[in-house]
Protein backbone atom coordinates (compact mmCIF):
# COMPACT_ATOMS: atom_id res chain seq x y z
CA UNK A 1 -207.68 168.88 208.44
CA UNK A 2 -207.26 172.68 207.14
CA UNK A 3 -204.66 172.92 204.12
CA UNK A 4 -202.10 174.59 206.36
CA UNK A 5 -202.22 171.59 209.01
CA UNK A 6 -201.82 168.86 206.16
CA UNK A 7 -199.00 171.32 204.73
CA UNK A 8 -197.44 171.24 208.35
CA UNK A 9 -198.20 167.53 208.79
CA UNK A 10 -196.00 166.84 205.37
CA UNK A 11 -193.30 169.18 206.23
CA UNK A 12 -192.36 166.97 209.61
CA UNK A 13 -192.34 163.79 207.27
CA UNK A 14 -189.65 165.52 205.21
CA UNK A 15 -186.07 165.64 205.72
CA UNK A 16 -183.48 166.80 203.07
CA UNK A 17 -179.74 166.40 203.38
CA UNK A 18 -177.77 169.30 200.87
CA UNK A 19 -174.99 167.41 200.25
CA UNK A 20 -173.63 169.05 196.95
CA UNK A 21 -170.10 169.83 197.35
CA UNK A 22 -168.99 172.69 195.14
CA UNK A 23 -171.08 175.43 193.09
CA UNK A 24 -173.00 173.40 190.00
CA UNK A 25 -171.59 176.25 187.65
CA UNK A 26 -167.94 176.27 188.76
CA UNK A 27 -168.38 171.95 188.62
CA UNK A 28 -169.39 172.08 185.41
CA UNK A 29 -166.93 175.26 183.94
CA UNK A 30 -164.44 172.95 184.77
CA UNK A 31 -164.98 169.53 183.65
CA UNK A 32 -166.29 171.74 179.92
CA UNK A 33 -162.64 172.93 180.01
CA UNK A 34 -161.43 169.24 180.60
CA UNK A 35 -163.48 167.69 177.85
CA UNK A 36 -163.47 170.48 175.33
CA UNK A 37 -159.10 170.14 175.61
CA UNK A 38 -159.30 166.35 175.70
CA UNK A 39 -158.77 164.34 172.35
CA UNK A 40 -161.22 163.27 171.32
CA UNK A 41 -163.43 165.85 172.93
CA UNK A 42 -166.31 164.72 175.30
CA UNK A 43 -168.83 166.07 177.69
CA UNK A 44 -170.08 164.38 180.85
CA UNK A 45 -173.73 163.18 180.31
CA UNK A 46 -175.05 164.08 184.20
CA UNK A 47 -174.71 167.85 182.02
CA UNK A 48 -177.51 166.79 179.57
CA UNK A 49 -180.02 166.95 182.86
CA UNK A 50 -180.24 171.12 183.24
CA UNK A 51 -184.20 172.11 183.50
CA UNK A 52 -184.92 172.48 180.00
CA UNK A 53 -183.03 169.00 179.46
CA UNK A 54 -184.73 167.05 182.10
CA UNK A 55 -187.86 168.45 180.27
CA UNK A 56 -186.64 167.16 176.67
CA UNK A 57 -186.21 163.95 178.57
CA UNK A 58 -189.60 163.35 180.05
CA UNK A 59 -191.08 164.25 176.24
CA UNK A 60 -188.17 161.30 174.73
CA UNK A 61 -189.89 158.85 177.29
CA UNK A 62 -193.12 159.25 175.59
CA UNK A 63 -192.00 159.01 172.34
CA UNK A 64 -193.12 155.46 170.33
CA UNK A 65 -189.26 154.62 169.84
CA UNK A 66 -188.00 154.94 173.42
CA UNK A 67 -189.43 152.21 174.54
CA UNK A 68 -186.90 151.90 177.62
CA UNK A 69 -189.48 154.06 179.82
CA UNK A 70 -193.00 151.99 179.16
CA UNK A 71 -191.32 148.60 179.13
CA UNK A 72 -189.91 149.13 182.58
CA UNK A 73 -193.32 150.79 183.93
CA UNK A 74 -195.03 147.55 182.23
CA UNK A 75 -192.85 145.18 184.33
CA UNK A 76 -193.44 147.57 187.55
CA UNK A 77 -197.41 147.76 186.99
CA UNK A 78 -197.39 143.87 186.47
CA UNK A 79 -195.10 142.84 189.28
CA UNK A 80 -194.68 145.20 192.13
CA UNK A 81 -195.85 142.86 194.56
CA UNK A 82 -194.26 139.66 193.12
CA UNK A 83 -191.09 142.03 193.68
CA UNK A 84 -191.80 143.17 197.14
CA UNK A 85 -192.91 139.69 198.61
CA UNK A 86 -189.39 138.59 197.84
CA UNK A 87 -187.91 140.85 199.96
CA UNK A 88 -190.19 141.07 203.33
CA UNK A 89 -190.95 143.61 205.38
CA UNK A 90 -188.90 146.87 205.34
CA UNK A 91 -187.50 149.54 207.46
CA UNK A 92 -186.52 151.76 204.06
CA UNK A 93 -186.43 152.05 200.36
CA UNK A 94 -183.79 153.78 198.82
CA UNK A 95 -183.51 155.16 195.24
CA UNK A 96 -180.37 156.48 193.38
CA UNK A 97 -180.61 159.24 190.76
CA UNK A 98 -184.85 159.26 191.75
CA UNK A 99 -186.31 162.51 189.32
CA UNK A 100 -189.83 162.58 189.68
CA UNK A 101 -190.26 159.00 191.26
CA UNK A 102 -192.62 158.19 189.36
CA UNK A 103 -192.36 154.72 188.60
CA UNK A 104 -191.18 154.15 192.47
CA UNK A 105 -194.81 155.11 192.92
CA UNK A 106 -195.63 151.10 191.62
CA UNK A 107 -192.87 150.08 194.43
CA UNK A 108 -194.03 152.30 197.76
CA UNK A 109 -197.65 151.32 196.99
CA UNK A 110 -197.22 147.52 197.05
CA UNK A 111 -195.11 147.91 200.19
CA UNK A 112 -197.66 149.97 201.70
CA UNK A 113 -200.27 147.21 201.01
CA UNK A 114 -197.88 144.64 202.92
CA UNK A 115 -196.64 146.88 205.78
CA UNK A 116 -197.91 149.62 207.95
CA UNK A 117 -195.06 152.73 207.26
CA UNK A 118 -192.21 153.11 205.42
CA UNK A 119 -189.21 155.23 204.90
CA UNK A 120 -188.56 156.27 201.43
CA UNK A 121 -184.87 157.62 201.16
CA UNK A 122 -184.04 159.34 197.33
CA UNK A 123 -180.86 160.22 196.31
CA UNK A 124 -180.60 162.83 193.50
CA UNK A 125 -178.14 165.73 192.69
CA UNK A 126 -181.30 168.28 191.97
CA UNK A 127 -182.47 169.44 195.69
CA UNK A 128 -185.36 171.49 194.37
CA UNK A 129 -186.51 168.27 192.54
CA UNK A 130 -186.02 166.33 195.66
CA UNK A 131 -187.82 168.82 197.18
CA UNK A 132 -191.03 169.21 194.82
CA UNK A 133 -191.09 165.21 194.06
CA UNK A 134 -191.19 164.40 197.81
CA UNK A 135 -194.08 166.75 198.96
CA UNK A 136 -195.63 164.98 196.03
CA UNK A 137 -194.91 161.80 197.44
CA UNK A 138 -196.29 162.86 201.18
CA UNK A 139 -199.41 164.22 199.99
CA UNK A 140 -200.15 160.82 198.38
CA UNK A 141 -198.94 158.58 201.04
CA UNK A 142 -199.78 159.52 204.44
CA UNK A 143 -197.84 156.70 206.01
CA UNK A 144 -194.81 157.54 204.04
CA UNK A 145 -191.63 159.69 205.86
CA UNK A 146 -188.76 160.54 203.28
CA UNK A 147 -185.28 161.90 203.93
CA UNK A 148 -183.81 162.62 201.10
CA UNK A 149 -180.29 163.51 200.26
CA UNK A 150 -179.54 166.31 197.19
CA UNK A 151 -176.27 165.25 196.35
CA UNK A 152 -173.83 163.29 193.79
CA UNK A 153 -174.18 159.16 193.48
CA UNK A 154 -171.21 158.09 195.36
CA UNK A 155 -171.32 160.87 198.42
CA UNK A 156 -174.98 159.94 198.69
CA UNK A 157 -173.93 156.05 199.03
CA UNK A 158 -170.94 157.56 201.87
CA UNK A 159 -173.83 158.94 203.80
CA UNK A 160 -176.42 155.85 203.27
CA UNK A 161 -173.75 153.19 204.62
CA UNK A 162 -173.43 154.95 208.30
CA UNK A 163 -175.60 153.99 210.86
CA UNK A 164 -178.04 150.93 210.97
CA UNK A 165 -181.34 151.50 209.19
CA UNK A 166 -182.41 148.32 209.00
CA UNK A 167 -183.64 146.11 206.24
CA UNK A 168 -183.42 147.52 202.70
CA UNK A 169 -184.31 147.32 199.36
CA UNK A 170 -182.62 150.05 197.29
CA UNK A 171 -183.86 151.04 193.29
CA UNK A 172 -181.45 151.84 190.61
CA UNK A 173 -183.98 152.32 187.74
CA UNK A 174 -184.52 153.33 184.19
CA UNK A 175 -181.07 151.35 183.17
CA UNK A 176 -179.19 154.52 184.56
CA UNK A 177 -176.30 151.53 185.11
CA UNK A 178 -176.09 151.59 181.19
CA UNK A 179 -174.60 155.22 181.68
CA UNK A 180 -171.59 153.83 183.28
CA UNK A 181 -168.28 152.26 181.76
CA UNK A 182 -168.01 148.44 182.94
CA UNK A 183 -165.32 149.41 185.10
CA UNK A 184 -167.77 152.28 186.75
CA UNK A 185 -170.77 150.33 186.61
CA UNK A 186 -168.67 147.47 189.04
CA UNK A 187 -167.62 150.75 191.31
CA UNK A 188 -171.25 152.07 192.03
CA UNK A 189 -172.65 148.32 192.57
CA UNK A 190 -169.83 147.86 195.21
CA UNK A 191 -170.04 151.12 196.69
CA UNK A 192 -174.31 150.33 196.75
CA UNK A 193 -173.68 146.76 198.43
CA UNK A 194 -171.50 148.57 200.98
CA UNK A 195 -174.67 150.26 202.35
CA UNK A 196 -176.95 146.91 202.47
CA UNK A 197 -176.70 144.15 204.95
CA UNK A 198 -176.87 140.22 203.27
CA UNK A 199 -180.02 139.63 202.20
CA UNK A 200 -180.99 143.05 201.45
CA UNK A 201 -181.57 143.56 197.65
CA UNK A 202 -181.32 145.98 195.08
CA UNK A 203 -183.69 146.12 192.33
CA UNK A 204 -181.93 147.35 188.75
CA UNK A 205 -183.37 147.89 185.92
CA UNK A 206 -180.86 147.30 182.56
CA UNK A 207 -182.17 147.54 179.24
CA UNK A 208 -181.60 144.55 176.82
CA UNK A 209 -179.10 143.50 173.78
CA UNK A 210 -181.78 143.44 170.67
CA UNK A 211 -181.99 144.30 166.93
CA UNK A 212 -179.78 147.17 165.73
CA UNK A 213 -182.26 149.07 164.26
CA UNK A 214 -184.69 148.73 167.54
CA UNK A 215 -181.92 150.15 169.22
CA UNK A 216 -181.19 153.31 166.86
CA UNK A 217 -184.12 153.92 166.50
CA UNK A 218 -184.62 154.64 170.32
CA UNK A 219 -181.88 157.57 169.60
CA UNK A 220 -182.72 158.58 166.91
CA UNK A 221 -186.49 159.88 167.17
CA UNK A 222 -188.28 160.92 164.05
CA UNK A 223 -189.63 164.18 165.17
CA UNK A 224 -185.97 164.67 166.21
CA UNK A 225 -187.06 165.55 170.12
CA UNK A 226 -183.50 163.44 171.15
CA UNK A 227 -181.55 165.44 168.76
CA UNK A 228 -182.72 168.51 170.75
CA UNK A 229 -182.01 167.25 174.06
CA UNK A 230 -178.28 166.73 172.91
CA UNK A 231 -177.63 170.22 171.53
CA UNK A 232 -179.61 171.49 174.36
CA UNK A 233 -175.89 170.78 175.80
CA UNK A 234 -174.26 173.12 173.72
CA UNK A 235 -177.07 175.87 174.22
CA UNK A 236 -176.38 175.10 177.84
CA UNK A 237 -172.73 176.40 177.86
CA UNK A 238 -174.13 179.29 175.39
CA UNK A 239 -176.55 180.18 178.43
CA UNK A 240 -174.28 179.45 181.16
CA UNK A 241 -170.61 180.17 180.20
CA UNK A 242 -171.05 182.56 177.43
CA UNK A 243 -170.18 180.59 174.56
CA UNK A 244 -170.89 181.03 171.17
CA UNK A 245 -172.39 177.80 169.69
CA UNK A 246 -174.37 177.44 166.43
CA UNK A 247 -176.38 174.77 166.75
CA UNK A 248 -177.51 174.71 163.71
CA UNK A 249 -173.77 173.84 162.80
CA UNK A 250 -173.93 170.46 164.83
CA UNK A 251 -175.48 167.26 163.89
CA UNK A 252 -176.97 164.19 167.01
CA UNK A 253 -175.26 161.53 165.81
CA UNK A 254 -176.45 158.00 167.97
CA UNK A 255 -175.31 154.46 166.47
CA UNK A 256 -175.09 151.21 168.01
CA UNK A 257 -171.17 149.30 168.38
CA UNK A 258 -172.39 145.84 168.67
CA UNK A 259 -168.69 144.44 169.55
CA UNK A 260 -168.92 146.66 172.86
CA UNK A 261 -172.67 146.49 173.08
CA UNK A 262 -173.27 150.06 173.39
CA UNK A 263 -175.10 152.90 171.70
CA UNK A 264 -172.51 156.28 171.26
CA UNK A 265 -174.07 159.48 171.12
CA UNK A 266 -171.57 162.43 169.49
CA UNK A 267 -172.39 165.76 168.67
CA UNK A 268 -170.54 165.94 165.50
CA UNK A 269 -169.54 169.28 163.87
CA UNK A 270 -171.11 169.66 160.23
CA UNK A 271 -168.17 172.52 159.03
CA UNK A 272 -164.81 173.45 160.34
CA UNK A 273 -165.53 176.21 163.06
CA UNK A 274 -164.22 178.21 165.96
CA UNK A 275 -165.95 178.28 169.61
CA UNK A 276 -165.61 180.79 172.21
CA UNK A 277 -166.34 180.15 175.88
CA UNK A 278 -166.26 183.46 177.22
CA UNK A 279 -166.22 182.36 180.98
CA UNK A 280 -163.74 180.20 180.61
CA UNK A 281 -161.58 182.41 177.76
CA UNK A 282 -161.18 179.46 175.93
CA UNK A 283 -161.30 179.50 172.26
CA UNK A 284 -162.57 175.30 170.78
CA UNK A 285 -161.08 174.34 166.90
CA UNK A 286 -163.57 171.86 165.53
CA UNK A 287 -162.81 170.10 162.32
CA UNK A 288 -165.71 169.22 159.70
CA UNK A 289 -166.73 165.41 161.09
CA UNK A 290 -165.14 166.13 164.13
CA UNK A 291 -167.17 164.52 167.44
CA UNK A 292 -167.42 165.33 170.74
CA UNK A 293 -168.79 162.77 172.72
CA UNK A 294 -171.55 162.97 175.07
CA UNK A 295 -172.63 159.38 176.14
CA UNK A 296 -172.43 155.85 176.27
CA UNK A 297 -175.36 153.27 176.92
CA UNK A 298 -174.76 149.93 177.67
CA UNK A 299 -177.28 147.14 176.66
CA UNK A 300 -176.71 143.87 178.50
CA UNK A 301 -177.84 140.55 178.79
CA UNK A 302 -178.68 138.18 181.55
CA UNK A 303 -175.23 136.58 181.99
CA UNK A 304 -173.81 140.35 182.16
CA UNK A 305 -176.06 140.89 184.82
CA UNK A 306 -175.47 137.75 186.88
CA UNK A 307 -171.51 138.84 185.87
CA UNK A 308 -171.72 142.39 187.22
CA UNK A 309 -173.74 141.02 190.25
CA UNK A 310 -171.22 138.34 191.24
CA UNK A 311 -168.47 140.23 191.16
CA UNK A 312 -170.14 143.45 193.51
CA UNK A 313 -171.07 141.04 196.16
CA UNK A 314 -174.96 140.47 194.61
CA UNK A 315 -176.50 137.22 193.39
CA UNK A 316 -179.34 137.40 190.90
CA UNK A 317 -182.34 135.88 192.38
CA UNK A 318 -184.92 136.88 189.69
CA UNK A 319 -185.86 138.84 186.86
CA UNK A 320 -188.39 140.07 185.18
CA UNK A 321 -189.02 141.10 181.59
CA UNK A 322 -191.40 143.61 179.71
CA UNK A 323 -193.78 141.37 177.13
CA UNK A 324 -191.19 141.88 174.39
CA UNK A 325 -188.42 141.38 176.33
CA UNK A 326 -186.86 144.40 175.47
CA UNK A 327 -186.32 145.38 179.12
CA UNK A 328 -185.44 144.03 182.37
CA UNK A 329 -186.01 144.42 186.37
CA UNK A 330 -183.45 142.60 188.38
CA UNK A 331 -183.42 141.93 192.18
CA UNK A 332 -179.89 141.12 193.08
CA UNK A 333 -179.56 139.94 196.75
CA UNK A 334 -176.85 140.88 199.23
CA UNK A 335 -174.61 138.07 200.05
């Protein structure tokens, strides 16, 4: 088969849904004029992800203290098809927040050793990564079909509960659940179980309580690669809104609150200063100290996870840990 016939052959495996509601830049104008006037200031963390930050990402994952990324490939490598038996045979795989789908390469291929086809269905708010990660996906897997949908986590889950697609097993990897408040984190689990039928399963991956300085550490990179990714933020709204930011002036700032088991990441101002956002005529008064903050991530256990499960309409039927337990895969059944 010529390269244009495999090209056309791929393109009729492909569909994907544009589901983004408003203009990205007007989206996030706005909620950077919210958080900038709130006290204390904050900044949503789905910002962090512009090109050059999902770039700084990838590089954190294969750094020796983020450990998150290889402990949860480890558990994939070793137990795809432990995983996969669990659940049967399946009319589609669904993955929230998906990137590069890399590690759901470890999922499709044990299901593809078990079943003849399969429709993969990813849900991200980046269309052009949806885009370039799927024809990646169909050049690999010739009995693959994908139809994705580009759009924000709980419009994506309106769309995936209509119709009847059969049975399911949908990913939520890389601990993206530790993003969430508790009281968010319960939301998206019972807006997910409103798109499976019982005894479909989701698989979620949660990263661990553990040592303090494990934990820093993991934030707090030596060659300072996470430090860039958070004032990549501020150079963001210099690039995009016409602000003025030094970043020289702010400091990453990442510790762990053990009473609320969370790491909180702050930019924090090192010297009283004055910010202009020229798109947004807006003029930010930042004390010496002062933080704004632009993320949370939770660390649980397995009673939180049984918890969150129980009360989102999931049991826990299994999980499965990393070899030094720092990480864990849980299927959580429908019921």
């Amino acid at each position: 088969m010529s390269q244009t016939e495999l090209a056309q052959e791929s393109a009729a495996r492909l569909v994907i849904h544009n589901l983004v509601k408003r203009d990205p830049l007007a989206g996030f104008a706005e909620d950077v004029r919210l958080g900038l006037s709130s006290q204390p200031k904050r900044l949503f963390p789905k910002y962090l992800y512009d090109e050059l930050g999902s770039q700084l990402f990838e590089a954190i994952c294969l750094l020796p203290e983020y450990y998150p990324t290889r402990a949860e490939n480890e558990i994939l490598t070793r137990f795809a098809d432990e995983i996969v038996g669990l659940t049967g045979r399946l009319n589609r795989l669904i993955e929230m927040g998906s990137g590069s789908a890399s590690k759901t390469r470890l999922i499709i291929e044990a299901l593809l050793r078990s079943q003849p086809g399969l429709l993969f269905v990813p849900v991200d708010i980046s269309a052009s990564a949806l885009e370039s990660s799927s024809r990646i996906l169909l050049q690999s897997y010739p009995r693959l079909r994908i139809e994705a949908y580009a759009a924000e986590y709980f419009d994506g889950l309106v769309e995936l509960s209509k119709g009847e697609w059969g049975r399911t097993l949908a990913l939520f990897l890389g601990s993206n659940i530790s993003n969430f408040e508790p009281e968010e984190a319960q939301a998206f689990l019972r807006s997910m179980r409103n798109v499976l039928r019982n005894g479909d399963a989701l698989l979620l991956g949660a990263d661990l309580k553990k040592d303090k300085k494990i934990l820093e550490a993991a934030y707090n990179d030596s060659l300072g690669v996470t430090a860039a990714f958070s004032r990549n933020l501020l150079a963001r709204m210099n690039r995009e809104l016409g602000a003025d930011f030094d970043l020289r002036a702010f400091r990453h700032r990442a510790v762990y609150n053990e009473p609320d088991s969370r790491i909180e990441i702050h930019l924090e101002s090192l010297r009283p200063q004055t910010v202009t956002i020229a798109k947004l005529e807006m003029r930010v008064d930042l004390q010496q100290g002062e933080l704004i903050h632009t993320e949370n991530s939770y660390k649980y256990d397995l009673a939180d996870i049984a918890q969150l499960g129980m009360a989102t309409g999931f049991i826990c039927a299994r999980s499965w840990f990393d070899g030094a337990q720092r990480f864990s895969s849980n299927l959580l059944l429908a019921v």
